[in-house]
PDB file of N, CA and C in Angstrom:
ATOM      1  N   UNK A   1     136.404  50.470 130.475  1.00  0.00           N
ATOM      2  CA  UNK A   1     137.726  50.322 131.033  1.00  0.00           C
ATOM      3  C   UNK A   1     138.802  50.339 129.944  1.00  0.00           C
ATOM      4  N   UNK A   2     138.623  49.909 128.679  1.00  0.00           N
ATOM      5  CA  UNK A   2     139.157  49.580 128.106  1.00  0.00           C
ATOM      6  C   UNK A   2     139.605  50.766 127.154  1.00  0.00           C
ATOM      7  N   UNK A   3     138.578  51.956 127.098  1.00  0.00           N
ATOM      8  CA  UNK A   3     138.731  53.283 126.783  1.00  0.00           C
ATOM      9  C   UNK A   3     139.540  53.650 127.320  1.00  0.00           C
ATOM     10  N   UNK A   4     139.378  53.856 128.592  1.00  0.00           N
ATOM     11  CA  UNK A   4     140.293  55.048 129.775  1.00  0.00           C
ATOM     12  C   UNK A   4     141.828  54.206 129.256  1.00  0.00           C
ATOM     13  N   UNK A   5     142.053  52.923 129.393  1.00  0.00           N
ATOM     14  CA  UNK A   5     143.804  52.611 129.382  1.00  0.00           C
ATOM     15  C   UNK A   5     143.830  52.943 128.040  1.00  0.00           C
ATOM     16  N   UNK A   6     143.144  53.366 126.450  1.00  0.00           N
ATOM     17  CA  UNK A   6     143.056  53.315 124.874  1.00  0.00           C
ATOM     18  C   UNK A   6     143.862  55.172 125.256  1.00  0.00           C
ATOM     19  N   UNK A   7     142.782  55.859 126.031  1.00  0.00           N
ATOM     20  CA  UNK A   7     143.291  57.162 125.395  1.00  0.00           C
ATOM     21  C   UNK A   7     144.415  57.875 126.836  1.00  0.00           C
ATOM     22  N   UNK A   8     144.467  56.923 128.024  1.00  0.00           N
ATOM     23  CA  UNK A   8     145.474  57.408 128.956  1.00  0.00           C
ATOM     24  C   UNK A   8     146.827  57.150 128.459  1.00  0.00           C
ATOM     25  N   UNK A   9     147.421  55.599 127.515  1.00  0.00           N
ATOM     26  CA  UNK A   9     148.093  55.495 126.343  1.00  0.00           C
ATOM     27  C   UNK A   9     148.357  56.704 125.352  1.00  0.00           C
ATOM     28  N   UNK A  10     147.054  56.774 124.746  1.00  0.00           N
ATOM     29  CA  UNK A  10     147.227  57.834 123.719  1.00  0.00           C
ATOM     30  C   UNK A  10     147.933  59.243 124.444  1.00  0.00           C
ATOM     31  N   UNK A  11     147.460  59.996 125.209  1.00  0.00           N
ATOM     32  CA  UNK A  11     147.859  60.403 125.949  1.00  0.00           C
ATOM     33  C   UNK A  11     149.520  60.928 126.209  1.00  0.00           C
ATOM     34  N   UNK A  12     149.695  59.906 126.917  1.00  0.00           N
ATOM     35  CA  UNK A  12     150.813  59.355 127.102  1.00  0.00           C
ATOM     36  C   UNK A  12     151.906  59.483 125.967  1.00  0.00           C
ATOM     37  N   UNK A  13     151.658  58.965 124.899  1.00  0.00           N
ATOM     38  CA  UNK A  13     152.270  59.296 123.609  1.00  0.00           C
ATOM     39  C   UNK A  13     152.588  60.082 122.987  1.00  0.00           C
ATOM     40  N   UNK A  14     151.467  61.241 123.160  1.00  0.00           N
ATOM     41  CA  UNK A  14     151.090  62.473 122.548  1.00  0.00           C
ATOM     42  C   UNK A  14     152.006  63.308 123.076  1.00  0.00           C
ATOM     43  N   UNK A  15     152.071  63.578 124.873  1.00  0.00           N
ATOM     44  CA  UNK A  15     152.925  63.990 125.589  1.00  0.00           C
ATOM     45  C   UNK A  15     154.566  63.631 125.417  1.00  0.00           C
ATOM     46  N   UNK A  16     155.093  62.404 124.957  1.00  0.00           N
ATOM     47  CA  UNK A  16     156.147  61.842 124.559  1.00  0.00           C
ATOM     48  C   UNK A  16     156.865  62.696 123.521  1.00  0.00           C
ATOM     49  N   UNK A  17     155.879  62.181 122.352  1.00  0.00           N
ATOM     50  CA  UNK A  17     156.030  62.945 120.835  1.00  0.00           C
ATOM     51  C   UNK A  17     156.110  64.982 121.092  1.00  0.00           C
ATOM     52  N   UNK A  18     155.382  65.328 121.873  1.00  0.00           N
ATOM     53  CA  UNK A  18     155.571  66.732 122.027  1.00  0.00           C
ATOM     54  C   UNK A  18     157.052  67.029 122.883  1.00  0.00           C
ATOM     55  N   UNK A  19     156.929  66.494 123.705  1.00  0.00           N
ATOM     56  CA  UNK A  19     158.780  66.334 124.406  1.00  0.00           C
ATOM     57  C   UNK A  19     159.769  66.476 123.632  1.00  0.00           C
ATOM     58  N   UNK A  20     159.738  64.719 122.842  1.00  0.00           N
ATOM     59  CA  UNK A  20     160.597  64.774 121.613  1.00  0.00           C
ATOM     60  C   UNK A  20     160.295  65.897 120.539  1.00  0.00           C
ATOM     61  N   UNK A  21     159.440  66.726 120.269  1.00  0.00           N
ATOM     62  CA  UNK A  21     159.278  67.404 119.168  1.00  0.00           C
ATOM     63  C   UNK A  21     160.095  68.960 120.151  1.00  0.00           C
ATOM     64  N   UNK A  22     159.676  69.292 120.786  1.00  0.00           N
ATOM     65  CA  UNK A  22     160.500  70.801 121.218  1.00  0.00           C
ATOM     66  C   UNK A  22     161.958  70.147 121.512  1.00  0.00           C
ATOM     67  N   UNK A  23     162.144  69.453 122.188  1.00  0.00           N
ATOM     68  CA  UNK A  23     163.619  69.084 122.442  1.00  0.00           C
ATOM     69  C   UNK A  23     164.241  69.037 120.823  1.00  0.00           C
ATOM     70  N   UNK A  24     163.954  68.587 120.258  1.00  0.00           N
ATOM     71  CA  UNK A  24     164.741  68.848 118.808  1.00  0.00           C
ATOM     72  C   UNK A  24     164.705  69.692 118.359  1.00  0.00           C
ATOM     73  N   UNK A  25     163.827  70.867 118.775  1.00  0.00           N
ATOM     74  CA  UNK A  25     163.378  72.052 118.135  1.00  0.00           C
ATOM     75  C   UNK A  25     164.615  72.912 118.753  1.00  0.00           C
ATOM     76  N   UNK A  26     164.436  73.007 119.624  1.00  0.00           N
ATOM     77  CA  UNK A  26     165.136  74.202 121.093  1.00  0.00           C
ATOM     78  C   UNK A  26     166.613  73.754 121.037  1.00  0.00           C
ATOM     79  N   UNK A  27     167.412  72.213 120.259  1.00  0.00           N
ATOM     80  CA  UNK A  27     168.680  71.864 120.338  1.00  0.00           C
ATOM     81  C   UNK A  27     169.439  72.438 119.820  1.00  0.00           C
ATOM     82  N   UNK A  28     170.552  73.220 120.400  1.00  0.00           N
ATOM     83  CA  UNK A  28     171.616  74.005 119.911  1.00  0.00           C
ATOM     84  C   UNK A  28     172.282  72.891 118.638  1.00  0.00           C
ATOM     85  N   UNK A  29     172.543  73.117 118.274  1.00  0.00           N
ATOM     86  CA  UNK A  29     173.539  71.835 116.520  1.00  0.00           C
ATOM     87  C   UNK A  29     174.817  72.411 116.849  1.00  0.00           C
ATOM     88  N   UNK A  30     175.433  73.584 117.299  1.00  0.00           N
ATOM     89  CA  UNK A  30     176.669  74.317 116.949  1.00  0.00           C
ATOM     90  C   UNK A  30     177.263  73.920 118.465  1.00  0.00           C
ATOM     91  N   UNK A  31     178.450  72.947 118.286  1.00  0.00           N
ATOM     92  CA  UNK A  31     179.123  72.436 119.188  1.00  0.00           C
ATOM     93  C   UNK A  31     180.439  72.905 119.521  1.00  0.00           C
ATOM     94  N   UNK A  32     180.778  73.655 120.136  1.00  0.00           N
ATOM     95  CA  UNK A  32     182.105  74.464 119.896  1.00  0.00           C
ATOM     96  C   UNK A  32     183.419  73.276 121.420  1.00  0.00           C
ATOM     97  N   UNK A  33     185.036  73.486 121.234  1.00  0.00           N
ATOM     98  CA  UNK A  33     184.978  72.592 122.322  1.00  0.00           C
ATOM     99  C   UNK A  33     184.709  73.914 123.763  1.00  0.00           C
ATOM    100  N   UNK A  34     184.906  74.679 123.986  1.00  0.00           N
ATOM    101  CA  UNK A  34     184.518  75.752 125.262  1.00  0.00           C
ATOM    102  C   UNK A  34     183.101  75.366 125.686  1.00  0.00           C
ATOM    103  N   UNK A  35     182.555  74.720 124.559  1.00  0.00           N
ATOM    104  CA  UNK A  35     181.065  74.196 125.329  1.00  0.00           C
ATOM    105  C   UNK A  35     180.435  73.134 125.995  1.00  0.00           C
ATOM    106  N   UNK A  36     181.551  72.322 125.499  1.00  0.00           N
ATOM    107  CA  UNK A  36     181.673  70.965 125.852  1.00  0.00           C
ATOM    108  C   UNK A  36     182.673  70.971 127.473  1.00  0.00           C
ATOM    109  N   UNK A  37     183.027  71.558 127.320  1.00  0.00           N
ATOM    110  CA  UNK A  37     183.803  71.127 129.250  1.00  0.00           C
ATOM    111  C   UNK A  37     183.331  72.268 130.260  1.00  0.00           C
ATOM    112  N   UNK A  38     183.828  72.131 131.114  1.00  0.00           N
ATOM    113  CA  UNK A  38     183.331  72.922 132.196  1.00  0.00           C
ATOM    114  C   UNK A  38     183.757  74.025 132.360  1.00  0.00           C
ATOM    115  N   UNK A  39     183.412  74.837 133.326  1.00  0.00           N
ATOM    116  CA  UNK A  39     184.093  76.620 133.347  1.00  0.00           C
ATOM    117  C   UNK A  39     184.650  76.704 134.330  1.00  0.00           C
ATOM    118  N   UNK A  40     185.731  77.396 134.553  1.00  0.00           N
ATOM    119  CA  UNK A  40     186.839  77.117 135.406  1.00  0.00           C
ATOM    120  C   UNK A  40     187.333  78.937 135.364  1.00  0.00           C
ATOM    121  N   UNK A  41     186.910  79.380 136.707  1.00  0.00           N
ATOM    122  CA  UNK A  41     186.806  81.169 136.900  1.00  0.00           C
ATOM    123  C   UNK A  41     188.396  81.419 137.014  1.00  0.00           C
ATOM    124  N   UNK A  42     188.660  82.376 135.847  1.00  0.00           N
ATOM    125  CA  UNK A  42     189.852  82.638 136.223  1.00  0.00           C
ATOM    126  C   UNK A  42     190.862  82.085 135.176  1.00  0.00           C
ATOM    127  N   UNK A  43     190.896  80.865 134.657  1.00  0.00           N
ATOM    128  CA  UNK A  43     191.399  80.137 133.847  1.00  0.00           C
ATOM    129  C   UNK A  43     191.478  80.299 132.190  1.00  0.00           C
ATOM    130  N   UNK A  44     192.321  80.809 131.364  1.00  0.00           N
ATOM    131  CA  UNK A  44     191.894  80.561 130.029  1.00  0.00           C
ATOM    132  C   UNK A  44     191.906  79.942 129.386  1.00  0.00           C
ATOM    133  N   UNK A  45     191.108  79.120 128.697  1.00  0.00           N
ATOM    134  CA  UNK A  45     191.444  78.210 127.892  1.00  0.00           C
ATOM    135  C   UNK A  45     191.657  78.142 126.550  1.00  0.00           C
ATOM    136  N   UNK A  46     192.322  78.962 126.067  1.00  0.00           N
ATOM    137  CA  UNK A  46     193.293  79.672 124.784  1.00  0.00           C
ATOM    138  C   UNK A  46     195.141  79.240 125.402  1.00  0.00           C
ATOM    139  N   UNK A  47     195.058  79.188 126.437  1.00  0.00           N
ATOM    140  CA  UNK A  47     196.741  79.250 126.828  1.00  0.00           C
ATOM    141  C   UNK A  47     197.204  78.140 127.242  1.00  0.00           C
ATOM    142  N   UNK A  48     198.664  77.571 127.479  1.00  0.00           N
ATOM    143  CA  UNK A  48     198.974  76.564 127.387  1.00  0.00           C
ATOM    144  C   UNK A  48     198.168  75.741 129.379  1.00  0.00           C
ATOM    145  N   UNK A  49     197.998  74.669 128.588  1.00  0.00           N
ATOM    146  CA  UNK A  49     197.736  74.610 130.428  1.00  0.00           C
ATOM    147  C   UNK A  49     198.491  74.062 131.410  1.00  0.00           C
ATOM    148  N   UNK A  50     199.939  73.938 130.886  1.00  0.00           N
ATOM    149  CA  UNK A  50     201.072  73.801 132.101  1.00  0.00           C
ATOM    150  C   UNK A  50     201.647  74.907 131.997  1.00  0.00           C
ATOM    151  N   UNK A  51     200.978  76.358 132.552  1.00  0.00           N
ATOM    152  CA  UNK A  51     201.639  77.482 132.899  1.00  0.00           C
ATOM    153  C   UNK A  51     201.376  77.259 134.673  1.00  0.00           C
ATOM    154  N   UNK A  52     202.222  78.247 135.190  1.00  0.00           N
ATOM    155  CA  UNK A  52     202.503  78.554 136.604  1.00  0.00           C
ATOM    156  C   UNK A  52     201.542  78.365 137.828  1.00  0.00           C
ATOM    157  N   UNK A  53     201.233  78.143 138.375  1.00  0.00           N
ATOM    158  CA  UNK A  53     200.140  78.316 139.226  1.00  0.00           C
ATOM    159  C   UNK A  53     200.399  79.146 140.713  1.00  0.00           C
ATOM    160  N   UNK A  54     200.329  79.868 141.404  1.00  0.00           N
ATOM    161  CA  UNK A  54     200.714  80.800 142.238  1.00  0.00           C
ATOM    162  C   UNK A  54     200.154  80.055 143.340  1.00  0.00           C
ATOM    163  N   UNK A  55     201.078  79.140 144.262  1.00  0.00           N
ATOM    164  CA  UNK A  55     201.060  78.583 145.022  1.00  0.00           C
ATOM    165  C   UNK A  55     200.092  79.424 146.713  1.00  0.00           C
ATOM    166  N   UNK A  56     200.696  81.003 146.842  1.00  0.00           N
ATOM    167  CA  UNK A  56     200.443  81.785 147.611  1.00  0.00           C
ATOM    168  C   UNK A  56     198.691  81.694 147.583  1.00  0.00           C
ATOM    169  N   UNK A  57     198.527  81.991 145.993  1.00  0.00           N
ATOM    170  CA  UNK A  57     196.556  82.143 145.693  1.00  0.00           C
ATOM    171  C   UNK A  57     196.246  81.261 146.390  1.00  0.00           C
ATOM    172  N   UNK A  58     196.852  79.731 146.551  1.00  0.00           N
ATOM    173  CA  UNK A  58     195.624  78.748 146.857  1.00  0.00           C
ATOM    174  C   UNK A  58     195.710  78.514 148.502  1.00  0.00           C
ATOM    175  N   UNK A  59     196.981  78.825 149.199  1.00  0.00           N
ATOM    176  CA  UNK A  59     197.023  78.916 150.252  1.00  0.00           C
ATOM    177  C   UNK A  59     196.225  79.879 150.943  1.00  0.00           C
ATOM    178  N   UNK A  60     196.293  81.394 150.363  1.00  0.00           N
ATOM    179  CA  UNK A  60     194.891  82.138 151.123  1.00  0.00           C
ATOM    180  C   UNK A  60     193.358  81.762 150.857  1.00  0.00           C
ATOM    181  N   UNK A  61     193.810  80.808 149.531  1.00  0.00           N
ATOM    182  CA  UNK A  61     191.804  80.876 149.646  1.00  0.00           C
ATOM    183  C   UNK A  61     192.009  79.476 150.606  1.00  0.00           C
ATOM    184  N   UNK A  62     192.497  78.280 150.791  1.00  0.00           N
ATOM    185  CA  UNK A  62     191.964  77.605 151.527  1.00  0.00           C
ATOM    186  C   UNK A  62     192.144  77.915 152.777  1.00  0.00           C
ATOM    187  N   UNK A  63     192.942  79.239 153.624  1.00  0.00           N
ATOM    188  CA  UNK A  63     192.987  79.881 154.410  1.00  0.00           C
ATOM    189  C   UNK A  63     191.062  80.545 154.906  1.00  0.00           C
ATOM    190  N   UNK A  64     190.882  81.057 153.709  1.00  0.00           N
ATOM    191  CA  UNK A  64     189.770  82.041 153.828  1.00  0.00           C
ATOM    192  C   UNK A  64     188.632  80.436 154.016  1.00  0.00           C
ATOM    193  N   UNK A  65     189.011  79.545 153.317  1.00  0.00           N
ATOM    194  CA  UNK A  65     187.887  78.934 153.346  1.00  0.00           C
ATOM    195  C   UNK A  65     187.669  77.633 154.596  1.00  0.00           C
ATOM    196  N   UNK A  66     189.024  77.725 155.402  1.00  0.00           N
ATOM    197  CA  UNK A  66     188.714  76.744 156.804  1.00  0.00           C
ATOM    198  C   UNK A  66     188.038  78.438 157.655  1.00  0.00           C
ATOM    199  N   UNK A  67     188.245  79.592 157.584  1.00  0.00           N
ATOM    200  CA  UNK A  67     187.878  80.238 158.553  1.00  0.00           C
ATOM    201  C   UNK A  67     185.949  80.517 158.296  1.00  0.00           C
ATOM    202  N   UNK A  68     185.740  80.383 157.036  1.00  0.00           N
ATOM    203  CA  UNK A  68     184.567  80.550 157.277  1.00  0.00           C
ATOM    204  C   UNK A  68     184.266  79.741 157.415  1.00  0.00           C
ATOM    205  N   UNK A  69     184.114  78.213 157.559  1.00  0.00           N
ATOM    206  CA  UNK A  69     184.043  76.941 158.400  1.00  0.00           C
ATOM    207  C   UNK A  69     184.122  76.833 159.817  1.00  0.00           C
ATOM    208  N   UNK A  70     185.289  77.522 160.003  1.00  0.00           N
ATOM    209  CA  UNK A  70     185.252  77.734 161.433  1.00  0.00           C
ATOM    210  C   UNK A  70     184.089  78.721 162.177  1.00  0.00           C
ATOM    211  N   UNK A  71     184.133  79.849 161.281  1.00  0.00           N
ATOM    212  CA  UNK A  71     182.787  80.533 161.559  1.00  0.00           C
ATOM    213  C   UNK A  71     180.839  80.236 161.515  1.00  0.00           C
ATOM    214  N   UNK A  72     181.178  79.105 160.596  1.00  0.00           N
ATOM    215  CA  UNK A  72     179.829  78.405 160.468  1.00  0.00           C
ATOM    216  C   UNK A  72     179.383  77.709 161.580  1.00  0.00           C
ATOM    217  N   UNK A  73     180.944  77.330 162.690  1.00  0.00           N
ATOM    218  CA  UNK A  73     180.956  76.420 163.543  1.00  0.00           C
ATOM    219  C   UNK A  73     180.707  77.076 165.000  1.00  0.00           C
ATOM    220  N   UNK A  74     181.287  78.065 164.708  1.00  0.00           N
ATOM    221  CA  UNK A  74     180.791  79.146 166.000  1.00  0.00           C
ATOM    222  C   UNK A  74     179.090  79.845 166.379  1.00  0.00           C
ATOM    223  N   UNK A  75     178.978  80.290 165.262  1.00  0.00           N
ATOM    224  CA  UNK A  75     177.295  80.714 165.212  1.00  0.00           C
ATOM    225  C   UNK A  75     176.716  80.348 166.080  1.00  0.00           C
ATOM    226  N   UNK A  76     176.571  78.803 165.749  1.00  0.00           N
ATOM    227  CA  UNK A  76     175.594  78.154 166.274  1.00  0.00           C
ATOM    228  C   UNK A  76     175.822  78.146 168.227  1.00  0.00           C
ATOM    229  N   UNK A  77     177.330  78.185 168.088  1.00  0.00           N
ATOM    230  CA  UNK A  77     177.467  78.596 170.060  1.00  0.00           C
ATOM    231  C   UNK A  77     176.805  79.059 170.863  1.00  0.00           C
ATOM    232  N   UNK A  78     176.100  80.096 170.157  1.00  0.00           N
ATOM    233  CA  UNK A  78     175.498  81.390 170.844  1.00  0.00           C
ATOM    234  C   UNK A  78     173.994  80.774 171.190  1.00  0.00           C
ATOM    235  N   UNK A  79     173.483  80.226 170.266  1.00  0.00           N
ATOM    236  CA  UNK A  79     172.055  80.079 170.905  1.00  0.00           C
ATOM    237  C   UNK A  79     171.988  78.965 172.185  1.00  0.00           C
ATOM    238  N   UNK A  80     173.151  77.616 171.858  1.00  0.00           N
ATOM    239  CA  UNK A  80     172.717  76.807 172.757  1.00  0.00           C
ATOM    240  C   UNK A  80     173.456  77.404 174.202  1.00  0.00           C
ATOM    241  N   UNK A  81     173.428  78.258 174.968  1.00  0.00           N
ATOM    242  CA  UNK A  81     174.033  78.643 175.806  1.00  0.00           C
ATOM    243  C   UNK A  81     172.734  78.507 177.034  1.00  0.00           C
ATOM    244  N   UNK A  82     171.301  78.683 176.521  1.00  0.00           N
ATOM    245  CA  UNK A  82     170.118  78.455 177.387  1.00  0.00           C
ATOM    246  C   UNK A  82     169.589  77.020 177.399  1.00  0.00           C
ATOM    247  N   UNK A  83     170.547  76.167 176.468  1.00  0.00           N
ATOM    248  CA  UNK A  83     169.897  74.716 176.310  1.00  0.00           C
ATOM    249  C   UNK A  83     170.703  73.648 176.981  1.00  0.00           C
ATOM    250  N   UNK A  84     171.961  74.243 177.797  1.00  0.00           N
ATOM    251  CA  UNK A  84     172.614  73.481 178.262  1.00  0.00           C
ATOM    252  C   UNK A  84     173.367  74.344 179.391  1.00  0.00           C
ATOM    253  N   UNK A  85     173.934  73.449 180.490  1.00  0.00           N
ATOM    254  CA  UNK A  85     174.940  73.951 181.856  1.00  0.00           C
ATOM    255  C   UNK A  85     175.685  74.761 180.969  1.00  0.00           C
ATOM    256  N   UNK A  86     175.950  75.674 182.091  1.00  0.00           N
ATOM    257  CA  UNK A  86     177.056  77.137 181.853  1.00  0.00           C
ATOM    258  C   UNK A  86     178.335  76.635 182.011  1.00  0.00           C
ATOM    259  N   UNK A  87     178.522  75.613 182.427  1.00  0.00           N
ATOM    260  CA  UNK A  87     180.091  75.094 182.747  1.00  0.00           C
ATOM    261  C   UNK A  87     180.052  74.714 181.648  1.00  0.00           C
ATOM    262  N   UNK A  88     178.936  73.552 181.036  1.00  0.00           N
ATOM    263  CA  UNK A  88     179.865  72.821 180.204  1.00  0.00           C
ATOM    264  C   UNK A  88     179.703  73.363 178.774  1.00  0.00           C
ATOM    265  N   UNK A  89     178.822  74.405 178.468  1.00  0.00           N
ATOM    266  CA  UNK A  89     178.528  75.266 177.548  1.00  0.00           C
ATOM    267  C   UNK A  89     180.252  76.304 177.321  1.00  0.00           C
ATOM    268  N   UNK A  90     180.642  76.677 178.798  1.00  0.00           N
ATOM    269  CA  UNK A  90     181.868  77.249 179.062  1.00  0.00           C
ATOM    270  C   UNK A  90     182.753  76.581 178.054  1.00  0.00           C
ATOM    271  N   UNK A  91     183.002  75.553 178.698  1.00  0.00           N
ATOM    272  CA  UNK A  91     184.253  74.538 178.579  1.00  0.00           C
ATOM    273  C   UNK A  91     184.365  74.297 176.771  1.00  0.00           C
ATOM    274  N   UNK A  92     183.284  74.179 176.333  1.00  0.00           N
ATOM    275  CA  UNK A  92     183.545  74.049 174.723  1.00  0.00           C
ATOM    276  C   UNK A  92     183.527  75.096 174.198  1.00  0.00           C
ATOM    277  N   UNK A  93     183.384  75.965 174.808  1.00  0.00           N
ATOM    278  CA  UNK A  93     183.157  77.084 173.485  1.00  0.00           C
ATOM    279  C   UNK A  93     184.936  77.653 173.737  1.00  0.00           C
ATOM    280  N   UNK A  94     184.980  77.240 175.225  1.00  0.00           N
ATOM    281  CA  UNK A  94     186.956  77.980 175.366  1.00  0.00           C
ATOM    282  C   UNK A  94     187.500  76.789 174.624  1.00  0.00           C
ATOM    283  N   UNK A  95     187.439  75.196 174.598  1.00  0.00           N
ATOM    284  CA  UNK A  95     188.082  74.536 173.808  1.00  0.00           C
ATOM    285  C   UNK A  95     188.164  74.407 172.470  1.00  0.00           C
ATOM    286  N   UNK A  96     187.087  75.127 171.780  1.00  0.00           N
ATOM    287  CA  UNK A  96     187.043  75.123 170.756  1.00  0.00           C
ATOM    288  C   UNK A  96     187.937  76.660 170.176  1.00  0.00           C
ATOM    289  N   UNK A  97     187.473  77.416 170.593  1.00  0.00           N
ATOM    290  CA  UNK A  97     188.303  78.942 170.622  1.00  0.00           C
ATOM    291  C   UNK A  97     189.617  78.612 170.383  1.00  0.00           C
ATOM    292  N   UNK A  98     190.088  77.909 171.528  1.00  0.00           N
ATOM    293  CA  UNK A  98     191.589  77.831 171.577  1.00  0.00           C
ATOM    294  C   UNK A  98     192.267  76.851 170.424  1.00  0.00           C
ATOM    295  N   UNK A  99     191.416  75.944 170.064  1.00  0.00           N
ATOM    296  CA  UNK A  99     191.863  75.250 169.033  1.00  0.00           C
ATOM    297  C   UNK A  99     192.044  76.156 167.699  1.00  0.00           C
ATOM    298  N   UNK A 100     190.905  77.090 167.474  1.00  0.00           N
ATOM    299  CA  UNK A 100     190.805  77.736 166.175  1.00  0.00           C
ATOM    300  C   UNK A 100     191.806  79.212 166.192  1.00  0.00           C
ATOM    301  N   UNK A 101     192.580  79.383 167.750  1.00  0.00           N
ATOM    302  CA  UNK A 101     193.332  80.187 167.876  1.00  0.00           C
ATOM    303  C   UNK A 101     194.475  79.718 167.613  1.00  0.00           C
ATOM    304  N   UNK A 102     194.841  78.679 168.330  1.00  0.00           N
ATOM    305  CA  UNK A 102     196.221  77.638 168.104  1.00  0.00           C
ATOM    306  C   UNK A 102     196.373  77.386 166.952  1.00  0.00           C
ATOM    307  N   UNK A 103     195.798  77.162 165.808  1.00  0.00           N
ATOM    308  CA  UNK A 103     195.608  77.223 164.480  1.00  0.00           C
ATOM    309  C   UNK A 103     196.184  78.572 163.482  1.00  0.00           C
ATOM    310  N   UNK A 104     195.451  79.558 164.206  1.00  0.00           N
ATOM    311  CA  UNK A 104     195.712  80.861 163.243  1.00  0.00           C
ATOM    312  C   UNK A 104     197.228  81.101 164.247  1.00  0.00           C
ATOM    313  N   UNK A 105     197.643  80.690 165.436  1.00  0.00           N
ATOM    314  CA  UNK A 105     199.063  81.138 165.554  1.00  0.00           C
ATOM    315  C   UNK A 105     199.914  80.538 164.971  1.00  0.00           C
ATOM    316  N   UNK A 106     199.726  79.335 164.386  1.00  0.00           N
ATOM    317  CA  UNK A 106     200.557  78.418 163.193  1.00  0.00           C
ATOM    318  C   UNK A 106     200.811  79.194 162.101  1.00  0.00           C
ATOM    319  N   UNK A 107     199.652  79.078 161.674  1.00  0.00           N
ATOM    320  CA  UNK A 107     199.483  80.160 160.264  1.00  0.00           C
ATOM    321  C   UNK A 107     200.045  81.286 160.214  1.00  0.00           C
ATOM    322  N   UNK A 108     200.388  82.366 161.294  1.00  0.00           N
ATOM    323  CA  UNK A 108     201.302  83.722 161.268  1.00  0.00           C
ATOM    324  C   UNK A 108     202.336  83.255 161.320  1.00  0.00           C
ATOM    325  N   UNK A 109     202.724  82.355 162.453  1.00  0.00           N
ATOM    326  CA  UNK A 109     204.171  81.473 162.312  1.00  0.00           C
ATOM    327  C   UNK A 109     204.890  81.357 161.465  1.00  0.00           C
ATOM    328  N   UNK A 110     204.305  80.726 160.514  1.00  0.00           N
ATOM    329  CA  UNK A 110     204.552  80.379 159.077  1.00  0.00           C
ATOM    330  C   UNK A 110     204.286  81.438 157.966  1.00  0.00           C
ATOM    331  N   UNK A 111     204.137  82.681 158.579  1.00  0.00           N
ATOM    332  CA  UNK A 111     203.986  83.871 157.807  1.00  0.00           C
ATOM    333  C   UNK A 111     203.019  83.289 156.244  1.00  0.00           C
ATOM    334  N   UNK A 112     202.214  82.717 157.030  1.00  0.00           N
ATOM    335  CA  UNK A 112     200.979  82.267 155.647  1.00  0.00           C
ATOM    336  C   UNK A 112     199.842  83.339 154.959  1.00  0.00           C
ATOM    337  N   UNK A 113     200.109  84.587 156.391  1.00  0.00           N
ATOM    338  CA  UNK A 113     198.868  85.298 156.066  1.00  0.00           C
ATOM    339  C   UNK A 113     199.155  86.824 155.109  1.00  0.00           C
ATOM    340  N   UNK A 114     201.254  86.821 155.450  1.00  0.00           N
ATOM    341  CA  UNK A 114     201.395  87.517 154.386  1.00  0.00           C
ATOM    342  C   UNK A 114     201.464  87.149 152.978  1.00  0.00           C
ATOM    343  N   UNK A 115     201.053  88.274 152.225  1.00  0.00           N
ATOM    344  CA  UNK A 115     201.136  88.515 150.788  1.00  0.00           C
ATOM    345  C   UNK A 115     202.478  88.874 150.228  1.00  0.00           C
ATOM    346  N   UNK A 116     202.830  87.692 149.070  1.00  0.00           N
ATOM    347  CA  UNK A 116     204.414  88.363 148.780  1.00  0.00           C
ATOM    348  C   UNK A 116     204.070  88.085 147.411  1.00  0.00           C
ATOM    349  N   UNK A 117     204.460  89.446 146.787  1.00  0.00           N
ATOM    350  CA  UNK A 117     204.698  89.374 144.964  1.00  0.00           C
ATOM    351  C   UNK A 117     205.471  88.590 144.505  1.00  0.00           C
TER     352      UNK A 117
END
């Protein structure tokens, strides 16, 4: 008994020491700061970073990004149409429609969906 816990230890150690031995091996040393923070698409980080930000960009992407939400939300409509009443299967899929319509008529309203230079 006293073997098996001597070399499941040893073992154990051996596996440790080899860990620690490639991890020091494989460690980059050359620390630059671009490596140290995160990546940010689009962004340079050579330039000052209180320049402009184009208010329009972020309005279409969070535009683009409630509609494919909304679309993630629809999908699923289609199958439960055999798992539940036709009325009340009806009734949500028009209440929901109309909500995600009433929505995008805001958004033209507000001329959000044109593009202006």
């Amino acid at each position: 008994m006293l073997i098996m816990i001597i070399s499941v230890f040893s073992m154990l150690l051996l596996s440790s020491l080899l860990f620690y031995l490639t991890f020091t091996i494989s460690k980059k040393t050359k620390s630059t700061r671009e490596k140290s923070i995160s990546f940010e698409c689009g962004f340079n980080l050579f330039n000052i970073s209180r320049t402009p930000f184009s208010m329009r960009f972020f309005l279409i992407a969070i535009i683009f990004i409630i509609f494919d939400v909304e679309i993630a939300l629809i999908l699923p409509i289609i199958p439960t149409i055999f798992k539940t009443s036709i009325f009340k299967w009806t009734l949500t899929s028009i209440i929901f429609l109309l909500i995600i319509l009433m929505g995008i008529f805001i958004e033209w309203k507000e001329n959000t969906f044109e593009w202006k230079t």
